[in-house]
C-alpha atoms as a PDB file:
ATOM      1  CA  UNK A   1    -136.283   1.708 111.424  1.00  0.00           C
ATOM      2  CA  UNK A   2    -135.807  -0.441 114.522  1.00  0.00           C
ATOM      3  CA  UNK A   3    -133.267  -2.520 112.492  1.00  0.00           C
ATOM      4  CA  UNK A   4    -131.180   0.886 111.898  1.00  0.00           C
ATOM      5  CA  UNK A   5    -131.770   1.464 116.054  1.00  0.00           C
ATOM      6  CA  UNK A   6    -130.246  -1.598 117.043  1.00  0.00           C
ATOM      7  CA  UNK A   7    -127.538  -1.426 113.961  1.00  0.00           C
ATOM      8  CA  UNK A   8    -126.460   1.663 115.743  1.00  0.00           C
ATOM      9  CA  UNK A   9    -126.084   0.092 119.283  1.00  0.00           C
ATOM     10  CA  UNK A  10    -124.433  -2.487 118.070  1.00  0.00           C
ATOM     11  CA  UNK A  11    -121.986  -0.533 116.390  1.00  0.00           C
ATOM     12  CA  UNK A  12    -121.288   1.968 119.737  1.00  0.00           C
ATOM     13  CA  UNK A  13    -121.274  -0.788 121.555  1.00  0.00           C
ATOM     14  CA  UNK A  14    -118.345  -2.641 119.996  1.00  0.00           C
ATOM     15  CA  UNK A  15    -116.618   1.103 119.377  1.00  0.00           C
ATOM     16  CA  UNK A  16    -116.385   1.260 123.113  1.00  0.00           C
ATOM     17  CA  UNK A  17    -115.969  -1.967 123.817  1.00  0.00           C
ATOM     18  CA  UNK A  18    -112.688  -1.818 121.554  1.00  0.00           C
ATOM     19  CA  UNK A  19    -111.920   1.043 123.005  1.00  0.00           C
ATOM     20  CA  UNK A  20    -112.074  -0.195 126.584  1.00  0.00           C
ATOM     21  CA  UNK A  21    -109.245  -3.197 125.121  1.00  0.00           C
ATOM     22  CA  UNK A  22    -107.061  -0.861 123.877  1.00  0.00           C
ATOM     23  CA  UNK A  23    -107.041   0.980 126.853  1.00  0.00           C
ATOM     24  CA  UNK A  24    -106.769  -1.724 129.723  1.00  0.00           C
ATOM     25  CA  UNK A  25    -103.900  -3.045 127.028  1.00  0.00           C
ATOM     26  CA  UNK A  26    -102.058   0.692 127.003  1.00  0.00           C
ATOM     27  CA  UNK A  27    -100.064   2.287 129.987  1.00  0.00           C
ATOM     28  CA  UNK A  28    -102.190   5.269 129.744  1.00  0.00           C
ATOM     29  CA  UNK A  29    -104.802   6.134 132.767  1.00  0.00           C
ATOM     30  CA  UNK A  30    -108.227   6.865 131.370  1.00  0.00           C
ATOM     31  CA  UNK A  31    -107.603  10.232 131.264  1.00  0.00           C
ATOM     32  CA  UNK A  32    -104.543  10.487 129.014  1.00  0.00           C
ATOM     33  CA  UNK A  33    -106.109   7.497 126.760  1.00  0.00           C
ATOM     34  CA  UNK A  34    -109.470   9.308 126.533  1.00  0.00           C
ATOM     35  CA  UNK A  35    -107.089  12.532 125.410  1.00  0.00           C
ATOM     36  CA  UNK A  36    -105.256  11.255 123.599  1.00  0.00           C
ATOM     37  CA  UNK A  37    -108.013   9.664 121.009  1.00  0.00           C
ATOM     38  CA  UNK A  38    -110.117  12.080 121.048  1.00  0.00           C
ATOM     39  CA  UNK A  39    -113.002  10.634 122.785  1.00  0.00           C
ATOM     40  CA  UNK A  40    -115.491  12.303 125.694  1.00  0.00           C
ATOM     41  CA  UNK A  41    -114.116  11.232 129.184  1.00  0.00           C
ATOM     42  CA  UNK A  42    -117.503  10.531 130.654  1.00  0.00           C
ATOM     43  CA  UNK A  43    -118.769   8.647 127.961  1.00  0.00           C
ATOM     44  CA  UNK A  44    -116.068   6.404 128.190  1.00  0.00           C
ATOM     45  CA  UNK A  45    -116.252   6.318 132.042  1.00  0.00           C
ATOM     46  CA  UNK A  46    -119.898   5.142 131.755  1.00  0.00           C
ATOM     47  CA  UNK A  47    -118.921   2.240 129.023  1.00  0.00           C
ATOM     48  CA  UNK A  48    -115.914   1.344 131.695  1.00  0.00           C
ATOM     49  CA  UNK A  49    -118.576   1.018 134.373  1.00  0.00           C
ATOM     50  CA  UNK A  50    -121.120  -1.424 131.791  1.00  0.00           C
ATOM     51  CA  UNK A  51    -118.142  -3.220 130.967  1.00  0.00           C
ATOM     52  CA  UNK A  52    -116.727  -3.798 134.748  1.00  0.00           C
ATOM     53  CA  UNK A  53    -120.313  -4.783 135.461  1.00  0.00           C
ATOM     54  CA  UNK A  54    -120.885  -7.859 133.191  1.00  0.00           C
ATOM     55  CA  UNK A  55    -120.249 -11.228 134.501  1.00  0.00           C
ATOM     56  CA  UNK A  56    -116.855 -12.144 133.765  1.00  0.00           C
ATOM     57  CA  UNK A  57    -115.704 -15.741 132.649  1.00  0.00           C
ATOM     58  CA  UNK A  58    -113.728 -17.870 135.401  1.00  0.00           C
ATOM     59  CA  UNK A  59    -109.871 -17.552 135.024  1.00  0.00           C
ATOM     60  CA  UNK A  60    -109.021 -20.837 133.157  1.00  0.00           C
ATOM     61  CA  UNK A  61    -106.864 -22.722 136.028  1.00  0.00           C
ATOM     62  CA  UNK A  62    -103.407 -24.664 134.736  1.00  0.00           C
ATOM     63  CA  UNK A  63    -103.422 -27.932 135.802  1.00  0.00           C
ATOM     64  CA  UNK A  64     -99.956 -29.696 136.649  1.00  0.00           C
ATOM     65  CA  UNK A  65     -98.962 -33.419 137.256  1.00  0.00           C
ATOM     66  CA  UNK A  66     -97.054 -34.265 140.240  1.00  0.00           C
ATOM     67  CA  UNK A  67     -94.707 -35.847 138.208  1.00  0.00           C
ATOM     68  CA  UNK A  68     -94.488 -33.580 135.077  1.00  0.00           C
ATOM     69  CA  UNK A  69     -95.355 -33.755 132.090  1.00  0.00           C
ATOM     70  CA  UNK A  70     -95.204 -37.614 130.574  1.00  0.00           C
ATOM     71  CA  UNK A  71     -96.205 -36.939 126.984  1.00  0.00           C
ATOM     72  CA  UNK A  72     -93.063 -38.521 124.767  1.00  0.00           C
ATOM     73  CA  UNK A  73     -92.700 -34.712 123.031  1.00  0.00           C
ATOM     74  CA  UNK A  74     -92.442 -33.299 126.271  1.00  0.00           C
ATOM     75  CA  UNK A  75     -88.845 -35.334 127.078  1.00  0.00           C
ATOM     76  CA  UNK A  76     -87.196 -32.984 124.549  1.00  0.00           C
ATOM     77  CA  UNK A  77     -88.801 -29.769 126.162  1.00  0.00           C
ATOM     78  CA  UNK A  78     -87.774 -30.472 129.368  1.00  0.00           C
ATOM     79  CA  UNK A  79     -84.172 -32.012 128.827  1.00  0.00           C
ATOM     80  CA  UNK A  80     -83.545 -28.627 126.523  1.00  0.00           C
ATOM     81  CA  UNK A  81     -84.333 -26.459 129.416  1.00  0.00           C
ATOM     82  CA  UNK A  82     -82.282 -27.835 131.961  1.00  0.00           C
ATOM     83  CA  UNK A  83     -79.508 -25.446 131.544  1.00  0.00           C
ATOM     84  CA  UNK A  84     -81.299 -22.723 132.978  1.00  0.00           C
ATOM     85  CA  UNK A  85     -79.857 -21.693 136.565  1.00  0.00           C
ATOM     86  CA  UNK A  86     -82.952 -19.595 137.997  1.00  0.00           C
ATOM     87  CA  UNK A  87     -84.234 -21.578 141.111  1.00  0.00           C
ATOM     88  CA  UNK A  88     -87.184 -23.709 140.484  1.00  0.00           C
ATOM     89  CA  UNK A  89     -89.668 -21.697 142.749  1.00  0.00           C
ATOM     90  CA  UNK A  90     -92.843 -23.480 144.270  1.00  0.00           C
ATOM     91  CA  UNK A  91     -96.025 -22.811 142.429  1.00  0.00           C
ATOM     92  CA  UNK A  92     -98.197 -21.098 145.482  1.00  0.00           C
ATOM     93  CA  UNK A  93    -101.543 -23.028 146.423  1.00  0.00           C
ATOM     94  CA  UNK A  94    -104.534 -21.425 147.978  1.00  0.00           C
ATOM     95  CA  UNK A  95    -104.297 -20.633 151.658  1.00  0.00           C
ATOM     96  CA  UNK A  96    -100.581 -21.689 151.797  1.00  0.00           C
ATOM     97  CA  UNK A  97     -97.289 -19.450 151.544  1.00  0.00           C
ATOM     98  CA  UNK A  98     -94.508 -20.678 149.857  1.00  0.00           C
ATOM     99  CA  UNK A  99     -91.318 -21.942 151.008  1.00  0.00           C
ATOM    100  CA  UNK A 100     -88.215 -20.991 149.322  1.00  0.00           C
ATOM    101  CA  UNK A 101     -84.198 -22.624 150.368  1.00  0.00           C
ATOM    102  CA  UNK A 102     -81.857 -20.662 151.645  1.00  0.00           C
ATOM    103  CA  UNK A 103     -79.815 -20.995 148.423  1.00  0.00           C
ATOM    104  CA  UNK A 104     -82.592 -20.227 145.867  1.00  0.00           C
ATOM    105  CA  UNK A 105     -83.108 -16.899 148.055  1.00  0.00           C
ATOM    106  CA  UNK A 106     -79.549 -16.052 148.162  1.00  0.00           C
ATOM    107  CA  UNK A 107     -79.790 -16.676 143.938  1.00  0.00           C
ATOM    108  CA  UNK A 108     -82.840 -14.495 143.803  1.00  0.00           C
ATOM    109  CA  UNK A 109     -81.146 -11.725 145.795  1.00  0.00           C
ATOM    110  CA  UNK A 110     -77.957 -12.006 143.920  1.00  0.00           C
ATOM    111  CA  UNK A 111     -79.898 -11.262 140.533  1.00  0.00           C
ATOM    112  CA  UNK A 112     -81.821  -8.096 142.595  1.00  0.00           C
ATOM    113  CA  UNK A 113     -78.872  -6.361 143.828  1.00  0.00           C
ATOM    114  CA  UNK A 114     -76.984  -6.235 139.805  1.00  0.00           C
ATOM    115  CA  UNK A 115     -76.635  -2.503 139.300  1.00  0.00           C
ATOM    116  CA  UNK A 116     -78.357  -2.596 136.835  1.00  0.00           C
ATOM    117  CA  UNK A 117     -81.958  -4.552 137.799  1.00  0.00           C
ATOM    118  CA  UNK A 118     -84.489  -2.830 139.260  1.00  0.00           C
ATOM    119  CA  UNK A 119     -85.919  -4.620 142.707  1.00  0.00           C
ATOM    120  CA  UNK A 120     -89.326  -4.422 141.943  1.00  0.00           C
ATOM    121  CA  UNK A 121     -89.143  -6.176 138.045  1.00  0.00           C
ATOM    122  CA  UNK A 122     -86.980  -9.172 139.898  1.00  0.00           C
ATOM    123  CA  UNK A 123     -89.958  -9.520 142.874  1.00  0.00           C
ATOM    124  CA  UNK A 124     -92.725  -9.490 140.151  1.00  0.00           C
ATOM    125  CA  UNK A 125     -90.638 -12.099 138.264  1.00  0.00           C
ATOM    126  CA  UNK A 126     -90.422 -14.797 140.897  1.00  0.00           C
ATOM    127  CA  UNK A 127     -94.425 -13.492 141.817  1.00  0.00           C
ATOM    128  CA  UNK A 128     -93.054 -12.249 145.302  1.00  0.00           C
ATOM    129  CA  UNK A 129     -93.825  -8.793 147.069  1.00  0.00           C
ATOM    130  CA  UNK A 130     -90.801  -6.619 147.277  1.00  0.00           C
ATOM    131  CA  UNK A 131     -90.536  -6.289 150.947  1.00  0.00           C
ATOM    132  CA  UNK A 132     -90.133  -9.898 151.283  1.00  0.00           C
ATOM    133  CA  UNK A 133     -86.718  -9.109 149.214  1.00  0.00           C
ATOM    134  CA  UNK A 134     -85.931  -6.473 151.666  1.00  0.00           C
ATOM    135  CA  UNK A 135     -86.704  -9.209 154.295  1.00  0.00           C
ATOM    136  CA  UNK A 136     -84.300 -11.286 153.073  1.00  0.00           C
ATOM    137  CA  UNK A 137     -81.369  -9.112 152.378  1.00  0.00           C
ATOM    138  CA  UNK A 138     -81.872  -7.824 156.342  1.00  0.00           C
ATOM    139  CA  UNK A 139     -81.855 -11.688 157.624  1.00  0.00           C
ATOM    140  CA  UNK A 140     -79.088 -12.581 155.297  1.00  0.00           C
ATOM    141  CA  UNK A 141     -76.873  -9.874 155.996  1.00  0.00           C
ATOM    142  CA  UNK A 142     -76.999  -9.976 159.410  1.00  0.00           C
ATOM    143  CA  UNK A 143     -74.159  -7.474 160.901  1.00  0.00           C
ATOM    144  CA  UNK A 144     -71.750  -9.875 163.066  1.00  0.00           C
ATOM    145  CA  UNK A 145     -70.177  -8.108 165.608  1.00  0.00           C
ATOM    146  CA  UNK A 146     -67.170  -6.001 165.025  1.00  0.00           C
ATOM    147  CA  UNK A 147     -64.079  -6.577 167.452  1.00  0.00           C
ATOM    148  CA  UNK A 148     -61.543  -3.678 167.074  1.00  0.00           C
ATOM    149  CA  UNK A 149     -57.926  -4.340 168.662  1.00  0.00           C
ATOM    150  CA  UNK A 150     -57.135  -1.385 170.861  1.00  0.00           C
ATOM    151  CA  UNK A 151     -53.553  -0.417 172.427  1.00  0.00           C
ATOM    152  CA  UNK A 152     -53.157   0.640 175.781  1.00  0.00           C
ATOM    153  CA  UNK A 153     -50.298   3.274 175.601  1.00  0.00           C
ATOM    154  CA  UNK A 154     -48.506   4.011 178.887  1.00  0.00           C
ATOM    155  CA  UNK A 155     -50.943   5.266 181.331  1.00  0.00           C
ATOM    156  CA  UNK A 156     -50.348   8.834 182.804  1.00  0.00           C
ATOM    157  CA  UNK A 157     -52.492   9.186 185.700  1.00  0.00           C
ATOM    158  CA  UNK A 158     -54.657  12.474 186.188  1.00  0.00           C
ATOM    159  CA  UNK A 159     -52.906  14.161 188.936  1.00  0.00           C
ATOM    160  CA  UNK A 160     -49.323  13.427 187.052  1.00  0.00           C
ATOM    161  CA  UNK A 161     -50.980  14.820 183.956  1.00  0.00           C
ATOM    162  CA  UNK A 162     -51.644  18.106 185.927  1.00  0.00           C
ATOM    163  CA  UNK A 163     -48.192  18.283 187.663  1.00  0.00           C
ATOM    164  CA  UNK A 164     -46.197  18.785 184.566  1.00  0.00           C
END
């Protein structure tokens, strides 16, 4: 009997659990996931809430080489992907912002004002917030002043003007 009670929480268990994948994985809120399968909103609002509270393993960290990579396969990698144009933007470190050239942020505006891009998709991209875009496009277009050539036609003075 106890092996049956524990079979059964087992078995809810992982149905929520895979559940709570499918919807983290989906671009449905809870609401419209939990509606759209079928299952009790509350129920899976409580499962959420076990879930979100179990200690989560640490974020596995990249490591890089200051020189790159010096494996003999990774020559081919890196010599094949030299043609690529998109500016080589600095990984950002802990506690330090990120420093981008003048020319690798006129590149990255370039490719955000196409008609057909959408701002927000190119920010996310280069891992950049979109008002530092809007930043950009403000310091780089600054307005220079605009001379306009004006004529000074024969001058009628007032009085003259109310003679005639």
């Amino acid at each position: 009997m106890a092996n049956e009670d524990q079979s059964r929480i087992r078995y809810g268990e992982a149905f929520w659990r895979t559940h709570h994948e499918a919807w983290k994985n989906s671009p449905l809120n809870q609401r419209e996931y939990c509606e759209a399968h079928g299952i009790p909103l509350k129920a899976f609002g409580n499962w959420r809430a076990k879930f979100k509270a179990e200690p989560q393993p640490p974020a596995l960290k990249l490591l890089y080489r200051r020189g790159g990579l010096s494996h003999p396969l990774s020559q081919g990698l890196s010599q094949g992907l030299s043609h690529d144009l998109r500016p080589i933007i600095p990984a950002a470190r802990e506690g330090r912002r990120r420093k981008f050239s003048e020319a690798d942020k006129r590149q990255i505006l370039q490719e955000a004002m196409r008609p057909d891009t959408c701002l927000a998709e190119v920010a996310r991209r280069y891992g950049i917030a979109e008002r530092v875009l809007f930043r950009w496009k403000q310091e780089l277009t600054v307005a220079a002043p605009v001379f306009v050539s004006v004529e000074i036609a024969d001058a009628v003075s007032p009085t003259e003007e109310y003679a005639s």
